[in-house]
N, C-alpha and C. Protein backbone atom coordinates (compact mmCIF):
# COMPACT_ATOMS: atom_id res chain seq x y z
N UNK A 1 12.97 1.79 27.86
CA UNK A 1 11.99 0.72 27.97
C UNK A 1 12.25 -0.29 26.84
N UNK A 2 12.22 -1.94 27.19
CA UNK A 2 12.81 -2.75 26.18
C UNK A 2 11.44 -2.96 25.15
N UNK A 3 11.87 -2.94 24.07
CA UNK A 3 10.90 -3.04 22.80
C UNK A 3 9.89 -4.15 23.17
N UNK A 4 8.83 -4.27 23.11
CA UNK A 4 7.66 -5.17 23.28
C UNK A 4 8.01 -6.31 22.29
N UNK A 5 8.22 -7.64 22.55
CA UNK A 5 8.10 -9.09 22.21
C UNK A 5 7.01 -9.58 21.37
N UNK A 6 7.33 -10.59 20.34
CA UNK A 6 6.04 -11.36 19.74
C UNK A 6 6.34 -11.54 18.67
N UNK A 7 5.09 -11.53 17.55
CA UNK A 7 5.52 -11.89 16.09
C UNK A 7 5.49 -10.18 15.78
N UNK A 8 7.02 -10.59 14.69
CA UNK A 8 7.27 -9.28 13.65
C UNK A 8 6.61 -8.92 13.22
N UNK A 9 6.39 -7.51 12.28
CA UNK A 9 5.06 -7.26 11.74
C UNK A 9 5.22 -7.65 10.73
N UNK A 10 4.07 -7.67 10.02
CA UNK A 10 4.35 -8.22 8.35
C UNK A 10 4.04 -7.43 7.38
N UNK A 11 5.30 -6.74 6.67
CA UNK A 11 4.73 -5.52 5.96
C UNK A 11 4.45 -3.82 6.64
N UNK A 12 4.42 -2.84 6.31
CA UNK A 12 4.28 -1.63 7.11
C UNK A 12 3.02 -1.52 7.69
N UNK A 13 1.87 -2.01 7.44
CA UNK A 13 0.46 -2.09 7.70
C UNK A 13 0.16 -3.38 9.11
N UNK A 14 -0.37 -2.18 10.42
CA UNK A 14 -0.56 -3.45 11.55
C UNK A 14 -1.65 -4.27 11.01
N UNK A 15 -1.32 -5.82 11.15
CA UNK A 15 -2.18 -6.73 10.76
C UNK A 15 -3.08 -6.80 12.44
N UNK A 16 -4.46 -6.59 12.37
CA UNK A 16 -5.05 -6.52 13.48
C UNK A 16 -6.64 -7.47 13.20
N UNK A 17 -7.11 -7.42 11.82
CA UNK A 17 -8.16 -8.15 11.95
C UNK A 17 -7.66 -9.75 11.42
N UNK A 18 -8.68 -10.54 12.08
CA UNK A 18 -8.54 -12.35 11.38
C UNK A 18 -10.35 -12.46 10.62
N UNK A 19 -9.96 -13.68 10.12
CA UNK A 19 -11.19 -14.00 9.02
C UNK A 19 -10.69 -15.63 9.43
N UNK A 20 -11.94 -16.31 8.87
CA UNK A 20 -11.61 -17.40 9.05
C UNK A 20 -12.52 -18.24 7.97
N UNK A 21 -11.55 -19.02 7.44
CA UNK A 21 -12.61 -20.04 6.37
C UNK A 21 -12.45 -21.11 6.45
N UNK A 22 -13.33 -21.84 5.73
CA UNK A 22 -13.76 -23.12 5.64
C UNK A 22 -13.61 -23.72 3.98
N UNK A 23 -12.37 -24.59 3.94
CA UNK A 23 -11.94 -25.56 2.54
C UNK A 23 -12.55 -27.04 2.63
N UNK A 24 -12.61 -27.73 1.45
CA UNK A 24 -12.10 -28.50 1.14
C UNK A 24 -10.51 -29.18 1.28
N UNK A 25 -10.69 -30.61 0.99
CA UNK A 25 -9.12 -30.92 1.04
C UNK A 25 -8.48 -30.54 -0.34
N UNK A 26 -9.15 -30.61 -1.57
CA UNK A 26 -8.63 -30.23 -2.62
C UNK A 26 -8.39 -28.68 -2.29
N UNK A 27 -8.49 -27.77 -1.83
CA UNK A 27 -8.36 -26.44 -1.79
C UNK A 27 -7.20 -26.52 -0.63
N UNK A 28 -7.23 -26.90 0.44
CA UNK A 28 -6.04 -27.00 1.57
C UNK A 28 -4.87 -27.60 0.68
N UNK A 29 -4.77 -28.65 0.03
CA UNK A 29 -4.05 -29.45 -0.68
C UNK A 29 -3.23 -28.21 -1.69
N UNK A 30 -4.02 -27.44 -2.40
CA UNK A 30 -3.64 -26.45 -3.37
C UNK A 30 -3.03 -25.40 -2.54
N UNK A 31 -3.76 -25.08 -1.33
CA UNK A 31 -2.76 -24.16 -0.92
C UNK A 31 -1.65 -24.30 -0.18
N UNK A 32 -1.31 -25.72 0.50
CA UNK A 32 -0.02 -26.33 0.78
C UNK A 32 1.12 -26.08 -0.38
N UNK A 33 0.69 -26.73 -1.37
CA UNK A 33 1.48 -26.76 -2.53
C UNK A 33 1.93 -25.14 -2.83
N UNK A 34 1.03 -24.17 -2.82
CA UNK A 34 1.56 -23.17 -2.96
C UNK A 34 2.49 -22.23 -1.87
N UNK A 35 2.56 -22.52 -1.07
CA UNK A 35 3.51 -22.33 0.44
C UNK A 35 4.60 -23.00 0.00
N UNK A 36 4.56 -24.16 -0.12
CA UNK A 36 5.80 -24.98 -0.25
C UNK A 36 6.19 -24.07 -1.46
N UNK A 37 5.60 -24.18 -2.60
CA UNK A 37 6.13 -23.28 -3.61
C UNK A 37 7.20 -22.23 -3.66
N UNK A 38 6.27 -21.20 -3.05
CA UNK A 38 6.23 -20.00 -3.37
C UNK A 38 6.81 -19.79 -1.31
N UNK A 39 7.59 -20.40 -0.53
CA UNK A 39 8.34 -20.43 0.76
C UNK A 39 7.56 -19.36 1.21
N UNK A 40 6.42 -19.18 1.64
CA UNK A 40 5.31 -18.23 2.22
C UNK A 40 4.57 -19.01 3.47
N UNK A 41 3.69 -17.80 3.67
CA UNK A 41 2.77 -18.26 4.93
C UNK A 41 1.77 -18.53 3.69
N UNK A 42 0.35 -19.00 4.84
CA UNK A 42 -0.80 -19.08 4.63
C UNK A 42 -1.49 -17.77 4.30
N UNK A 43 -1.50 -16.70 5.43
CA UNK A 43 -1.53 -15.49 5.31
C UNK A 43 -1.30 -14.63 4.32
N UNK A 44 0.03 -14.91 3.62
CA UNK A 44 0.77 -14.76 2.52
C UNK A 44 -0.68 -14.68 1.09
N UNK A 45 -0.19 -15.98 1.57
CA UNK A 45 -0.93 -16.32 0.07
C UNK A 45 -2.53 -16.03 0.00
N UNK A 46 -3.02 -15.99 1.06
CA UNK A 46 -4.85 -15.71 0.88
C UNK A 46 -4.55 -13.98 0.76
N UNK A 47 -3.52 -13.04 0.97
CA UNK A 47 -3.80 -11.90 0.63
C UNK A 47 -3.15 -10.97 -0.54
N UNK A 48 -2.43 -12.03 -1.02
CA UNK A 48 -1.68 -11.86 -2.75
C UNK A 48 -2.99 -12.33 -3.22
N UNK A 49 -4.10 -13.32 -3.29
CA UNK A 49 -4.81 -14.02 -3.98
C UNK A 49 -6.14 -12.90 -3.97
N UNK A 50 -6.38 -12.54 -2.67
CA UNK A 50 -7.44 -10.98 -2.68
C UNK A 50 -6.90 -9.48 -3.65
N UNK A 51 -5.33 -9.48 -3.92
CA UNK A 51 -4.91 -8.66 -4.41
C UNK A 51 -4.96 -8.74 -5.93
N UNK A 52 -5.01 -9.69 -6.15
CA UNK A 52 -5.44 -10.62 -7.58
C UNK A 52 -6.58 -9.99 -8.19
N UNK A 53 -7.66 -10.93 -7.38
CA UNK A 53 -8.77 -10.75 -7.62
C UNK A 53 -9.12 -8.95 -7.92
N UNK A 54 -9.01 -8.29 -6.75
CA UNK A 54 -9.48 -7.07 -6.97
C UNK A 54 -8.91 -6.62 -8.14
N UNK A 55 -7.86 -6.66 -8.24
CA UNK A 55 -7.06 -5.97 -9.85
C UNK A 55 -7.80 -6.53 -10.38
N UNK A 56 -7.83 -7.75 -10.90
CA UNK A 56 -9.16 -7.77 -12.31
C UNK A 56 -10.33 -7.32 -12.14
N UNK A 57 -11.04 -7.18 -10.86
CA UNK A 57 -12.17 -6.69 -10.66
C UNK A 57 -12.25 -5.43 -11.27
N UNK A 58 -10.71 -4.50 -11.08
CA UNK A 58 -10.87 -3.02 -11.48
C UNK A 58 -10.35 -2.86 -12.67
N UNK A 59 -9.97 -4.03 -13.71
CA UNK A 59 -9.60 -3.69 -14.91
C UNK A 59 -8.23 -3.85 -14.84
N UNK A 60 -7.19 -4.10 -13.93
CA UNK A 60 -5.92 -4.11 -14.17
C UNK A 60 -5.13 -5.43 -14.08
């Protein structure tokens, strides 16, 4: 049976839930810049930026 089609996964973990927010242009603007940066998704970067956060949350 031929392998099922679509987007690759990203990472070993199935990405299955979405969230959705609401910016500013100064905040869209900042996170363009950081894509272009850092050659990432959007995706990318809002879940390095949650990974952030929680580490300082827990002290690390």
């Amino acid at each position: 049976m031929p392998k099922k089609m679509g987007r690759p996964p990203s990472g070993d973990k199935p990405m299955k839930d979405r969230i959705f927010v609401l910016v500013d242009d100064d905040t869209k603007m900042k996170l363009e810049v950081c894509k272009k940066t850092l050659d990432t998704t959007t995706s990318d970067i809002v879940r390095k930026g949650i990974d952030q956060i929680y580490k300082e949350l827990r002290g690390g």
